[in-house]
C-alpha atoms as a PDB file:
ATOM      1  CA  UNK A   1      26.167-100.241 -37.762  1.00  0.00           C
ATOM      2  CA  UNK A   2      24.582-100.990 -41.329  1.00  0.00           C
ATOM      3  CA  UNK A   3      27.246-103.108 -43.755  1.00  0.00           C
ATOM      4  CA  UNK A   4      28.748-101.253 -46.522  1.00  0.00           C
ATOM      5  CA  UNK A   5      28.504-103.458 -49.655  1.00  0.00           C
ATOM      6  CA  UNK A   6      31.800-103.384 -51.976  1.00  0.00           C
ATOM      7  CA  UNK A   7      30.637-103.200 -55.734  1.00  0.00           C
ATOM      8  CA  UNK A   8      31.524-106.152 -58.173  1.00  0.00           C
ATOM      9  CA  UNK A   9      34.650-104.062 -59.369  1.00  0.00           C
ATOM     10  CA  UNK A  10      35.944-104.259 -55.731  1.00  0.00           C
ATOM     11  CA  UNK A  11      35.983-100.741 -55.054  1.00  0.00           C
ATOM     12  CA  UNK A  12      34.472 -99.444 -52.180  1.00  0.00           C
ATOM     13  CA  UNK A  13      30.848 -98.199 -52.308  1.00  0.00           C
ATOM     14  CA  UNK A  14      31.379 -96.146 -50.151  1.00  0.00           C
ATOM     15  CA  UNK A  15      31.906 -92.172 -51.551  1.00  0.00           C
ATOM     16  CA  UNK A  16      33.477 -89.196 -49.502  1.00  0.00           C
ATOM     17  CA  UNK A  17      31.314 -85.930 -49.727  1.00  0.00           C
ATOM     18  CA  UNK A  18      33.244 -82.305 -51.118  1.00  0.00           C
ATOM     19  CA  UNK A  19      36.804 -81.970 -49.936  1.00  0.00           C
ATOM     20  CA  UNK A  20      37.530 -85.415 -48.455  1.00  0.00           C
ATOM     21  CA  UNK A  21      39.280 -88.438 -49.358  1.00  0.00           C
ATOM     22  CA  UNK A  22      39.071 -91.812 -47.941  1.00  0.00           C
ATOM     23  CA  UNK A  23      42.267 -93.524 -47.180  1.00  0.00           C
ATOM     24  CA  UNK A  24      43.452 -96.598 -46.104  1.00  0.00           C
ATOM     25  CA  UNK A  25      45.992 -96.065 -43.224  1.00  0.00           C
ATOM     26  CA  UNK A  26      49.093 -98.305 -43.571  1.00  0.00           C
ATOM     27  CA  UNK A  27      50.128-100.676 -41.454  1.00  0.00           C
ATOM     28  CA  UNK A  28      51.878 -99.352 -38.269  1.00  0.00           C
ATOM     29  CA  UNK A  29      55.959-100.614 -38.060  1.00  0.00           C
ATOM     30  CA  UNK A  30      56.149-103.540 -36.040  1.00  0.00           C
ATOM     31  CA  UNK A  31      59.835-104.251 -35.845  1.00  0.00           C
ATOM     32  CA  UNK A  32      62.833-101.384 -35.836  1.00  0.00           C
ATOM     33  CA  UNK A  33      65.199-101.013 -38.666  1.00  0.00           C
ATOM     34  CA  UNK A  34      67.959-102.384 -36.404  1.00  0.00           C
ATOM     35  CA  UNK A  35      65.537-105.312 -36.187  1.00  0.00           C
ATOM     36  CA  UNK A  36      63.541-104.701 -32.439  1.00  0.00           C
ATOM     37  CA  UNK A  37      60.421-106.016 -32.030  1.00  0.00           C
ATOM     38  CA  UNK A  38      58.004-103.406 -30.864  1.00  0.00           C
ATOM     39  CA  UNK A  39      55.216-104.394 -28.502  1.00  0.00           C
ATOM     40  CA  UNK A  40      52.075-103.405 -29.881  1.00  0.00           C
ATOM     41  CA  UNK A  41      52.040-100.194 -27.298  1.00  0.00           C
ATOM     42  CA  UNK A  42      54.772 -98.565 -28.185  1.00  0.00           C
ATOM     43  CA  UNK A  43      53.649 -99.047 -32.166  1.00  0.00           C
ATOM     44  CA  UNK A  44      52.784 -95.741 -33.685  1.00  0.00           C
ATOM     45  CA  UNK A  45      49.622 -94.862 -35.571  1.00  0.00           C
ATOM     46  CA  UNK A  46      50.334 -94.404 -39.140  1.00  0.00           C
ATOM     47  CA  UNK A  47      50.329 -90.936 -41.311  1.00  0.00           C
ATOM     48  CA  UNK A  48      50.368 -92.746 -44.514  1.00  0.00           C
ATOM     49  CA  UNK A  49      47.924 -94.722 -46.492  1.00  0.00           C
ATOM     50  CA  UNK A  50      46.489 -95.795 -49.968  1.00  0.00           C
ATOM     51  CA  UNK A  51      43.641 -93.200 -51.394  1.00  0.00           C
ATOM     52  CA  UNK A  52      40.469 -95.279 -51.801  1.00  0.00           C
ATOM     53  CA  UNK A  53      38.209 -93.173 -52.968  1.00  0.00           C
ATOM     54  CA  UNK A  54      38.435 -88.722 -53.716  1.00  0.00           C
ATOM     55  CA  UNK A  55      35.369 -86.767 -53.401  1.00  0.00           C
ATOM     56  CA  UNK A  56      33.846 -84.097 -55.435  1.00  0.00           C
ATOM     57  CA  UNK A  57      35.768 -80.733 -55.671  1.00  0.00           C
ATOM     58  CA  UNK A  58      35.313 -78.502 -52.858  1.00  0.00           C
ATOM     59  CA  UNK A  59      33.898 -74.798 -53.817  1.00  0.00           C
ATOM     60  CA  UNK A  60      34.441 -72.035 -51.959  1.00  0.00           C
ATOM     61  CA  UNK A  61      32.293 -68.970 -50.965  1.00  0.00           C
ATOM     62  CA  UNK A  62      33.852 -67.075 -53.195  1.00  0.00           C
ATOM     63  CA  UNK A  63      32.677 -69.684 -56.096  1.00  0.00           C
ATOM     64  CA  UNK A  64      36.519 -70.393 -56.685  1.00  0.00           C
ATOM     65  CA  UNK A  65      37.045 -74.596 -56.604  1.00  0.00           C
ATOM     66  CA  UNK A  66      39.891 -76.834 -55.316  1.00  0.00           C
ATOM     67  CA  UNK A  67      39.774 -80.338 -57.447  1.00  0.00           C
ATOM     68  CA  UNK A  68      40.872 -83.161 -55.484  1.00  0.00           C
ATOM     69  CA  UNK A  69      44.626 -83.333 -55.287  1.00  0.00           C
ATOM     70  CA  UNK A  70      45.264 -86.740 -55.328  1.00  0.00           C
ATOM     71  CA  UNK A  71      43.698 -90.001 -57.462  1.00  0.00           C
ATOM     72  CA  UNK A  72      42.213 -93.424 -56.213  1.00  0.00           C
ATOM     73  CA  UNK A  73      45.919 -95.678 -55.395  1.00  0.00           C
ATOM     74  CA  UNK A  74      48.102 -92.873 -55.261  1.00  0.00           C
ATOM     75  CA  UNK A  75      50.029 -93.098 -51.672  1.00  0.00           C
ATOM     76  CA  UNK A  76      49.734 -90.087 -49.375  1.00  0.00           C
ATOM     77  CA  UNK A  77      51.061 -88.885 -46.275  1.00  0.00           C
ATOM     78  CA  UNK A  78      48.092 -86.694 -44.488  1.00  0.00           C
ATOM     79  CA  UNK A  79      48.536 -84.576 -40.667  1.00  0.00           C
ATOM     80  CA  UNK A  80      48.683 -87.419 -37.800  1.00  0.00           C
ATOM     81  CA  UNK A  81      45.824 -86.001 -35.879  1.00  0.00           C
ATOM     82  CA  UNK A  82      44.264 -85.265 -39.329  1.00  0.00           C
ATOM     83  CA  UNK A  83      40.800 -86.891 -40.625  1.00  0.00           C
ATOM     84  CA  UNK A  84      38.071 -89.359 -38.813  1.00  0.00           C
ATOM     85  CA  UNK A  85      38.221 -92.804 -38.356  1.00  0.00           C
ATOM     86  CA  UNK A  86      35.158 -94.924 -39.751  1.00  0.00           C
ATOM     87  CA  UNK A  87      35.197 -99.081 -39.468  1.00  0.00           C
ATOM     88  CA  UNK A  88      33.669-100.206 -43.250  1.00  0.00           C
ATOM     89  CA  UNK A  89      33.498-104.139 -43.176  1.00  0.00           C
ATOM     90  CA  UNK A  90      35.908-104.947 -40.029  1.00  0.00           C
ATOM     91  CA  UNK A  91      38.945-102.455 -42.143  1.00  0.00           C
ATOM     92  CA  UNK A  92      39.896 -99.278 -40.481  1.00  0.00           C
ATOM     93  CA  UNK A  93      39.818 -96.454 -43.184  1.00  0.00           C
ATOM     94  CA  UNK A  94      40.150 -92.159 -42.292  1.00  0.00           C
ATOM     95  CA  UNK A  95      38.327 -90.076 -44.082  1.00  0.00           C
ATOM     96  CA  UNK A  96      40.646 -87.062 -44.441  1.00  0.00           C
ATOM     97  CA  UNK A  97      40.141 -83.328 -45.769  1.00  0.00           C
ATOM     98  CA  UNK A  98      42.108 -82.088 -48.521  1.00  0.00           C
ATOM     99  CA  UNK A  99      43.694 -79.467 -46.222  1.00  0.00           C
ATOM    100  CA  UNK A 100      45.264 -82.213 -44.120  1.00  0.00           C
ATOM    101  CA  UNK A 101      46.975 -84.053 -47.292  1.00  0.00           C
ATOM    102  CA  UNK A 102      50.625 -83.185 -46.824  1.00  0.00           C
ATOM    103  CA  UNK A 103      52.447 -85.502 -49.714  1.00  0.00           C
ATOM    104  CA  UNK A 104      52.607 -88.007 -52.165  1.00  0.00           C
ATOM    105  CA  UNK A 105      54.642 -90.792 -51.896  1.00  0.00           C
ATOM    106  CA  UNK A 106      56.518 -91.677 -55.201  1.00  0.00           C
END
């Protein structure tokens, strides 16, 4: 797999094409909030994360367009089976649609 280089303003150089966003999932919960430890198996996969980077606006058949509904740091809760999984220099990032961005955290 060829190394994605991060540019000297330490975003990544890496851009999503028309109607996707990458995202950085969150870290999963490790501990309960009545303070449990949860083995790593039982930890569940994240459907929250920090927007890295927003691609172009998606346009439609019709010619109509859908601008990106979020901005780069804005915290966003996309579908849990939603988006791909890509490895960029050892992180895991998603790259997820538009369609599968649910919220914005505040």
């Amino acid at each position: 797999m060829p190394k994605i280089k991060k540019n000297t303003s330490n975003k990544m150089s890496i851009k999503p094409l028309m109607g996707y966003v990458l995202v950085e999932p969150s870290e999963p919960e490790t501990k309960t909030s009545s303070g449990i430890i949860l083995p790593e198996s039982a930890q569940e996969k994240p459907a929250q994360g920090t927007v890295l980077s927003c691609g172009d606006e998606m346009v439609f058949e019709n010619g109509k367009t859908l601008k990106c509904p979020v901005k780069i740091g804005d915290k966003v809760v996309y579908k849990k089976w939603g988006g791909d999984e890509i490895k960029v220099e050892g992180k895991e990032l998603k790259l997820v649609k538009f369609d599968d961005l649910m919220a914005i955290l505040e």
